[in-house]
C-alpha atoms as a PDB file:
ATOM      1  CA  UNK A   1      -4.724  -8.388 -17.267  1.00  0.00           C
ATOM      2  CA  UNK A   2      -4.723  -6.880 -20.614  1.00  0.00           C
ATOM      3  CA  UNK A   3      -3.172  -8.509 -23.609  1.00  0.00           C
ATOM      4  CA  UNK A   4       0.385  -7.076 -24.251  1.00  0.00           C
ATOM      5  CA  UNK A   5       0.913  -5.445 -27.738  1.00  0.00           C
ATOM      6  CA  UNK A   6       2.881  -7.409 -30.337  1.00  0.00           C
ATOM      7  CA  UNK A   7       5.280  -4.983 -31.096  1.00  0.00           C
ATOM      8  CA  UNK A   8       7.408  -2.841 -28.433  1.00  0.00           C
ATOM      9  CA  UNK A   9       9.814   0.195 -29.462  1.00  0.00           C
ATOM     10  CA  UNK A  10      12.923  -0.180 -26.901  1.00  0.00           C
ATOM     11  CA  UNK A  11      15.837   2.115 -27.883  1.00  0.00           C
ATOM     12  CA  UNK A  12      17.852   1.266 -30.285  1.00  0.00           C
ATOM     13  CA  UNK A  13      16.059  -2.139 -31.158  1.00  0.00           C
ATOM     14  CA  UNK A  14      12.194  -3.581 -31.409  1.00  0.00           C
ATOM     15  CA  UNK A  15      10.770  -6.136 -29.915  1.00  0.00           C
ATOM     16  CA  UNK A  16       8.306  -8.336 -31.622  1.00  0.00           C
ATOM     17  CA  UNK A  17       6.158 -10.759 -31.350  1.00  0.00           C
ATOM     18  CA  UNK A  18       7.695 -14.587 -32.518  1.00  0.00           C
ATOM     19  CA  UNK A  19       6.156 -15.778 -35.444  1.00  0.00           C
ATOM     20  CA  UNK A  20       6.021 -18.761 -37.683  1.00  0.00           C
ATOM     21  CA  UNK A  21       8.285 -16.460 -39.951  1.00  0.00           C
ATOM     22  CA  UNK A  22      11.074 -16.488 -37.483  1.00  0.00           C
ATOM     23  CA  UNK A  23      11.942 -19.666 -37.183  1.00  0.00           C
ATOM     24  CA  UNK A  24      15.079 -19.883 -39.780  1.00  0.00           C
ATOM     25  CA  UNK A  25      16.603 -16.742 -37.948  1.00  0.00           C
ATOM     26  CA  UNK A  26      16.134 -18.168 -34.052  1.00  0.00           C
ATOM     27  CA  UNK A  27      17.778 -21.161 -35.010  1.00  0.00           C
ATOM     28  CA  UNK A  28      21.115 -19.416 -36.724  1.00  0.00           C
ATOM     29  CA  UNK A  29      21.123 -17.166 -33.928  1.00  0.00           C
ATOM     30  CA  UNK A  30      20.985 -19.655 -30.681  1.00  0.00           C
ATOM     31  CA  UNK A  31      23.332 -21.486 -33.024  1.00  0.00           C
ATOM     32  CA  UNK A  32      25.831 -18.728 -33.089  1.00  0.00           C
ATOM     33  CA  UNK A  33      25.694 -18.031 -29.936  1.00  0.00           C
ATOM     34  CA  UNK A  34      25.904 -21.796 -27.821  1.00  0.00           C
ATOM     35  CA  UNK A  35      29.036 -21.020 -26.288  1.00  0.00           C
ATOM     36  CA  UNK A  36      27.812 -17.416 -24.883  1.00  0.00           C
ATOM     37  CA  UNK A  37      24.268 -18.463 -23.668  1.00  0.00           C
ATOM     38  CA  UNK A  38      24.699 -22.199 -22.843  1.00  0.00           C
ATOM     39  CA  UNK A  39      26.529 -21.766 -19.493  1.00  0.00           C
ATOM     40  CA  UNK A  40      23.143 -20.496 -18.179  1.00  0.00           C
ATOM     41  CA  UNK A  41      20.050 -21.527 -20.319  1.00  0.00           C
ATOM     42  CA  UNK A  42      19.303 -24.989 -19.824  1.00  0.00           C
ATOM     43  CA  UNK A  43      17.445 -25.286 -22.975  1.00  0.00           C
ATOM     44  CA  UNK A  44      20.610 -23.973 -25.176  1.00  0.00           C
ATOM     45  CA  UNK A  45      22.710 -26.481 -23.109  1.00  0.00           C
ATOM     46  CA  UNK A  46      22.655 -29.647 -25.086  1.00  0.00           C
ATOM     47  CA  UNK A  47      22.881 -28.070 -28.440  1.00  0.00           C
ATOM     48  CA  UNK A  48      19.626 -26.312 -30.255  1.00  0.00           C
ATOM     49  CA  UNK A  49      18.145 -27.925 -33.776  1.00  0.00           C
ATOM     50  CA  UNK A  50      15.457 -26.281 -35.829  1.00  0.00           C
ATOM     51  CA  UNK A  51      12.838 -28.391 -34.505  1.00  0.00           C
ATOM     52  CA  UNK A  52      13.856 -26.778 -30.557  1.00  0.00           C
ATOM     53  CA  UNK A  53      13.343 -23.249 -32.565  1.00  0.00           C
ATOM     54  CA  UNK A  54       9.719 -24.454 -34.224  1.00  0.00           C
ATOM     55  CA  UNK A  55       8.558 -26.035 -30.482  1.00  0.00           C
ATOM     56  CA  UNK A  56       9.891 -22.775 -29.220  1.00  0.00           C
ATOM     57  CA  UNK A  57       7.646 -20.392 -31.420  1.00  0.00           C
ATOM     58  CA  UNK A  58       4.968 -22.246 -31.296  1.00  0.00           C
ATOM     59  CA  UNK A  59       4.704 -22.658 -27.509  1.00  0.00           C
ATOM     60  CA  UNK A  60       5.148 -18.553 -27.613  1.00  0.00           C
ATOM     61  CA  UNK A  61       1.839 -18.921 -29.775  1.00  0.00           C
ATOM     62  CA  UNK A  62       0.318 -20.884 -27.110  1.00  0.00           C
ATOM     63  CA  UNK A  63       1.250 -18.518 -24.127  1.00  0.00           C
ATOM     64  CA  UNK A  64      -0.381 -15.549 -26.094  1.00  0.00           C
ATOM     65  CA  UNK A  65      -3.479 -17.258 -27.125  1.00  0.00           C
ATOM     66  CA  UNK A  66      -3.885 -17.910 -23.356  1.00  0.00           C
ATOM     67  CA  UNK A  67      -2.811 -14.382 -21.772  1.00  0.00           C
ATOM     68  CA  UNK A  68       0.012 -16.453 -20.048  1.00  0.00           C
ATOM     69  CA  UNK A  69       2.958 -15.461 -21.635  1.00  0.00           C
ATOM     70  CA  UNK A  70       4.785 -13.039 -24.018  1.00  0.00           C
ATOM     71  CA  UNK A  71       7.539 -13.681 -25.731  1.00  0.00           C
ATOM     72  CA  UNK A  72       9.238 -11.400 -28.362  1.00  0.00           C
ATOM     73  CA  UNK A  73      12.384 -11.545 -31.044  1.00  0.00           C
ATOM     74  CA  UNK A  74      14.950  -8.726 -30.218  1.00  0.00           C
ATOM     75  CA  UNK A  75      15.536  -7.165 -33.457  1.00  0.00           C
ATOM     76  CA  UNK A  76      17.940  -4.076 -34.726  1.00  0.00           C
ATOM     77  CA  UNK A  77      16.335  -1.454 -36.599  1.00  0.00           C
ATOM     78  CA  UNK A  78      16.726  -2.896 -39.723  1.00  0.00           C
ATOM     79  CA  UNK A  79      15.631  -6.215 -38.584  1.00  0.00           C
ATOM     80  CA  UNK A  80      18.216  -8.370 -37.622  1.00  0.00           C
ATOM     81  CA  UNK A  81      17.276 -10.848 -34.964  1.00  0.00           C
ATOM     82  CA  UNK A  82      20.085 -10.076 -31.960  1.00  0.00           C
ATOM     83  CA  UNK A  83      18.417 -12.065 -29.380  1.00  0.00           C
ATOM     84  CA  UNK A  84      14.784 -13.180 -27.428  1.00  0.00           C
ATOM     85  CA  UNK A  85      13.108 -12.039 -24.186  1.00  0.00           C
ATOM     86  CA  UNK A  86       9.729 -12.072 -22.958  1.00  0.00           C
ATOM     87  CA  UNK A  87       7.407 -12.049 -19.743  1.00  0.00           C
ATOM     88  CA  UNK A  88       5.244 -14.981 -18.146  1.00  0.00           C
ATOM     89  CA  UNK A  89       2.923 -15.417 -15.465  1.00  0.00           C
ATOM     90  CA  UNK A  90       4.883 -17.935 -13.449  1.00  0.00           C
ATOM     91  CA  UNK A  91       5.527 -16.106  -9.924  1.00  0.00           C
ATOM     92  CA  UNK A  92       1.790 -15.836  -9.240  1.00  0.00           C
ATOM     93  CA  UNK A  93      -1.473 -13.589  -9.744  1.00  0.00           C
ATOM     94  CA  UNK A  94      -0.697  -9.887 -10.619  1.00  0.00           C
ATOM     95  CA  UNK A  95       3.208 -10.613 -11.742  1.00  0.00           C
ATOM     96  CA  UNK A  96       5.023 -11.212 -14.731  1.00  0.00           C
ATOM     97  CA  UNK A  97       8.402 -12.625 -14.661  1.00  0.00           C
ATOM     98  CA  UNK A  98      10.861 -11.515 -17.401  1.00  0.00           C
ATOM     99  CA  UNK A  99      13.706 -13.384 -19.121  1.00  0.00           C
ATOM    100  CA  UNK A 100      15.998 -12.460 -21.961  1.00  0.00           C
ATOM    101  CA  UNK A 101      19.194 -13.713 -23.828  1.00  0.00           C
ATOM    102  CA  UNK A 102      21.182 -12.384 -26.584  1.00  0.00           C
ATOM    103  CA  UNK A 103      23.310 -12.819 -29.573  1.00  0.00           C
ATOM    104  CA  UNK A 104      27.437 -12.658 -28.234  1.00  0.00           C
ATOM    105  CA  UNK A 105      28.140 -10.903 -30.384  1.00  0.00           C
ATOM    106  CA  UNK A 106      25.304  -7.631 -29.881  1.00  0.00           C
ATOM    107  CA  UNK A 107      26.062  -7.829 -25.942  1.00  0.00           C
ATOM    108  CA  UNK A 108      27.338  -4.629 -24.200  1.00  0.00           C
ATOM    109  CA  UNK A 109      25.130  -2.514 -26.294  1.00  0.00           C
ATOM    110  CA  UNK A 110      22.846  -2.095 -24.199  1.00  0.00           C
ATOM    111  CA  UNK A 111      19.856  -3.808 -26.303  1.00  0.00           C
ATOM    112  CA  UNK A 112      18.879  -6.066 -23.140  1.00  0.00           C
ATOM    113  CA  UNK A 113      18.665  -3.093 -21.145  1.00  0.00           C
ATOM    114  CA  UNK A 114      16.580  -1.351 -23.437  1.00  0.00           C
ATOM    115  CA  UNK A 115      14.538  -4.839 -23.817  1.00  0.00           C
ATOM    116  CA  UNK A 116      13.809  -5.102 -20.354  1.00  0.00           C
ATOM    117  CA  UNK A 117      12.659  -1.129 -19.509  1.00  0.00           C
ATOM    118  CA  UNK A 118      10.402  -1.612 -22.087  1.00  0.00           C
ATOM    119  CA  UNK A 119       8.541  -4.989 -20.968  1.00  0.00           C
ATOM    120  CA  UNK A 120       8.264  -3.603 -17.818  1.00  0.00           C
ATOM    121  CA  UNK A 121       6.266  -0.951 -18.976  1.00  0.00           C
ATOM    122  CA  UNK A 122       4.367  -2.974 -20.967  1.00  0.00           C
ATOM    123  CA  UNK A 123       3.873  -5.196 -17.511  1.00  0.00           C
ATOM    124  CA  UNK A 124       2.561  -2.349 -15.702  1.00  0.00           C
ATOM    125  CA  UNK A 125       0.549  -1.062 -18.648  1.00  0.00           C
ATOM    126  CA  UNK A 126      -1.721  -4.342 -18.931  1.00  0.00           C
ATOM    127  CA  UNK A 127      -2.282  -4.843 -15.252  1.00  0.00           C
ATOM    128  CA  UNK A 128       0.807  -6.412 -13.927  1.00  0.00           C
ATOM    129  CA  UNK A 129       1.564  -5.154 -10.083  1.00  0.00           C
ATOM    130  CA  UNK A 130       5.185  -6.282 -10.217  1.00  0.00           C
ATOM    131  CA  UNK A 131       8.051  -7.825 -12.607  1.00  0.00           C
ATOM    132  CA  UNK A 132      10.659 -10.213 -11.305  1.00  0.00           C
ATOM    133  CA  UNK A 133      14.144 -10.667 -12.637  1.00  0.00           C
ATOM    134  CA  UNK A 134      15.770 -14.487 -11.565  1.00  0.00           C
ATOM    135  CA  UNK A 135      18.774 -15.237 -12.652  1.00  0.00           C
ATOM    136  CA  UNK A 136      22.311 -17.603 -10.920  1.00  0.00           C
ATOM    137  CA  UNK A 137      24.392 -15.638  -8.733  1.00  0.00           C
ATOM    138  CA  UNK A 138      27.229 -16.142 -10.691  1.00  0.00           C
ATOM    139  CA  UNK A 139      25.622 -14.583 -14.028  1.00  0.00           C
ATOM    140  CA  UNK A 140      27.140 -11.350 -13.003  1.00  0.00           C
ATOM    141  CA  UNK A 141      26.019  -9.924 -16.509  1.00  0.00           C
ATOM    142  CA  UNK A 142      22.465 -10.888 -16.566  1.00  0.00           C
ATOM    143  CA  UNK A 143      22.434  -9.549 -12.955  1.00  0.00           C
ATOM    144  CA  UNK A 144      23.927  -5.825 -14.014  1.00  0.00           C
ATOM    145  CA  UNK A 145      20.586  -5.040 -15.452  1.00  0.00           C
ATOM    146  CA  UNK A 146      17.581  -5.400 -13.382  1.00  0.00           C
ATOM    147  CA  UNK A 147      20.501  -3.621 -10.664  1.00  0.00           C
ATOM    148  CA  UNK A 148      20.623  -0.606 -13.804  1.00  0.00           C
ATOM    149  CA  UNK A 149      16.700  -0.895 -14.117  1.00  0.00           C
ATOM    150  CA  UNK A 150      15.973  -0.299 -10.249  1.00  0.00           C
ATOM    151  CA  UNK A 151      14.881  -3.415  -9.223  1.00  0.00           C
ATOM    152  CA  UNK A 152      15.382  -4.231  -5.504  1.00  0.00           C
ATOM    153  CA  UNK A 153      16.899  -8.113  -5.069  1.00  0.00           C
ATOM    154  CA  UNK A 154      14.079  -9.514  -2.716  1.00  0.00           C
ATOM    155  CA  UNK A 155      15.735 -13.117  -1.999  1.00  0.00           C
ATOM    156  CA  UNK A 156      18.145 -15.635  -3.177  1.00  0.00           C
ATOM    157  CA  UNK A 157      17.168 -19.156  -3.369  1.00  0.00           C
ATOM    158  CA  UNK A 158      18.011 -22.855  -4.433  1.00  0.00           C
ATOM    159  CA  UNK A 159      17.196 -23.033  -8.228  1.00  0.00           C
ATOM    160  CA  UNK A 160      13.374 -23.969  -9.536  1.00  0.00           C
ATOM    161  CA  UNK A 161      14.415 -25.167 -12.784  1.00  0.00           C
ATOM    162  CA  UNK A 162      17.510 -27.182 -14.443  1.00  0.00           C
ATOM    163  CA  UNK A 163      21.288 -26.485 -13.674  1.00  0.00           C
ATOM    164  CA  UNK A 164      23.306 -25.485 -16.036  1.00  0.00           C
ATOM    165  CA  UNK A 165      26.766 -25.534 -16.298  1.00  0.00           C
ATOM    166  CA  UNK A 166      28.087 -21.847 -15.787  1.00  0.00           C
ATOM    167  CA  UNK A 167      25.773 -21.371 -12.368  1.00  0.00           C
ATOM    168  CA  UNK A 168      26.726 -21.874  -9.130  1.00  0.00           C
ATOM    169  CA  UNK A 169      23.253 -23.238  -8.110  1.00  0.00           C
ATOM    170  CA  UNK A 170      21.624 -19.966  -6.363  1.00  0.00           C
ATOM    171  CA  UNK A 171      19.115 -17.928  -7.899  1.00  0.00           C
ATOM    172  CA  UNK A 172      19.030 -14.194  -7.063  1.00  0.00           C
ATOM    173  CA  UNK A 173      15.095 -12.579  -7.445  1.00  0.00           C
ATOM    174  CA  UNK A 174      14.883  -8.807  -8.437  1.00  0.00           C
ATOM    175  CA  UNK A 175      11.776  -7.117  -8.228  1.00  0.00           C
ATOM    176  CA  UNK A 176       9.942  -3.992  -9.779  1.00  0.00           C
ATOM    177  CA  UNK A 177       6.751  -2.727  -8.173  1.00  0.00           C
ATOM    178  CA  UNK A 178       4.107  -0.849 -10.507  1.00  0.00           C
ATOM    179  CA  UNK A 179       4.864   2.694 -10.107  1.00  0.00           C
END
């Protein structure tokens, strides 16, 4: 596969590559927004410190120096940081799984919609046959938009990674082939 580009136009916001830089603003933000994204992020469970926001960027430094992973800042036009999402290379040769979260109070904007089309594209553009979606069956929200996108659910499963505590404890897959 091809490296993915470090910035992405999406709509109404940008995507962009984490740096160093961003550390300061990931932290306030996953700060501000525990109680929205903590019911189903294991990682934003137990509380998030600026050291959990340095680790983070850093191992986003790591996945792009190795081709294995790419993960971006959600930002507004004007540069506010609204949320995270990226793609990795965890469901096997020739797909990219993609993951997101945002800010409470920039949901129903469509901004994770927008995210998503546009790491797809980027997906299929460096080599990528097919994107998956996973998220609990009772995150109805993060389900609505791989189901806007037109990915087809291809299973539901026991979970691969920590519980947290707003999931029911099945995952539902949605998948995207390479047009």
């Amino acid at each position: 596969m091809d490296a993915a580009r470090e910035e992405l136009p999406a709509g109404p916001v940008t995507l962009r590559r984490w740096t160093a830089a961003d550390v300061d603003d990931l932290y306030r933000v996953v700060g501000e927004s525990l109680s929205h994204i903590g019911p189903w992020m294991a990682w934003a469970t137990h509380g998030y410190s600026d050291a959990d926001a340095l680790r983070h960027v850093e191992h986003v430094q790591e996945e792009w120096a190795h081709g294995s992973g790419y993960g971006y800042a959600i930002r507004l036009g004007h540069g506010a940081l609204v949320g995270g999402c990226g793609m990795s290379n965890r469901i096997g040769p020739g797909g990219l799984e993609i993951g997101y979260w945002l800010h409470r109070a920039h949901t129903g904007h469509g901004y994770i919609t927008a995210a998503v089309a546009a790491l797809a594209a980027e997906a299929f553009r460096i080599g990528a046959d097919r994107v998956e979606i996973v998220h609990d069956v009772a995150n109805l929200r993060s389900g609505a938009v791989p189901r806007r996108l037109g990915f087809t659910e291809v299973a539901r499963r026991p979970p691969q990674e920590e519980l947290s505590p707003g999931e029911a404890g099945e995952d539902v897959v949605w998948r995207l082939l390479a047009p």
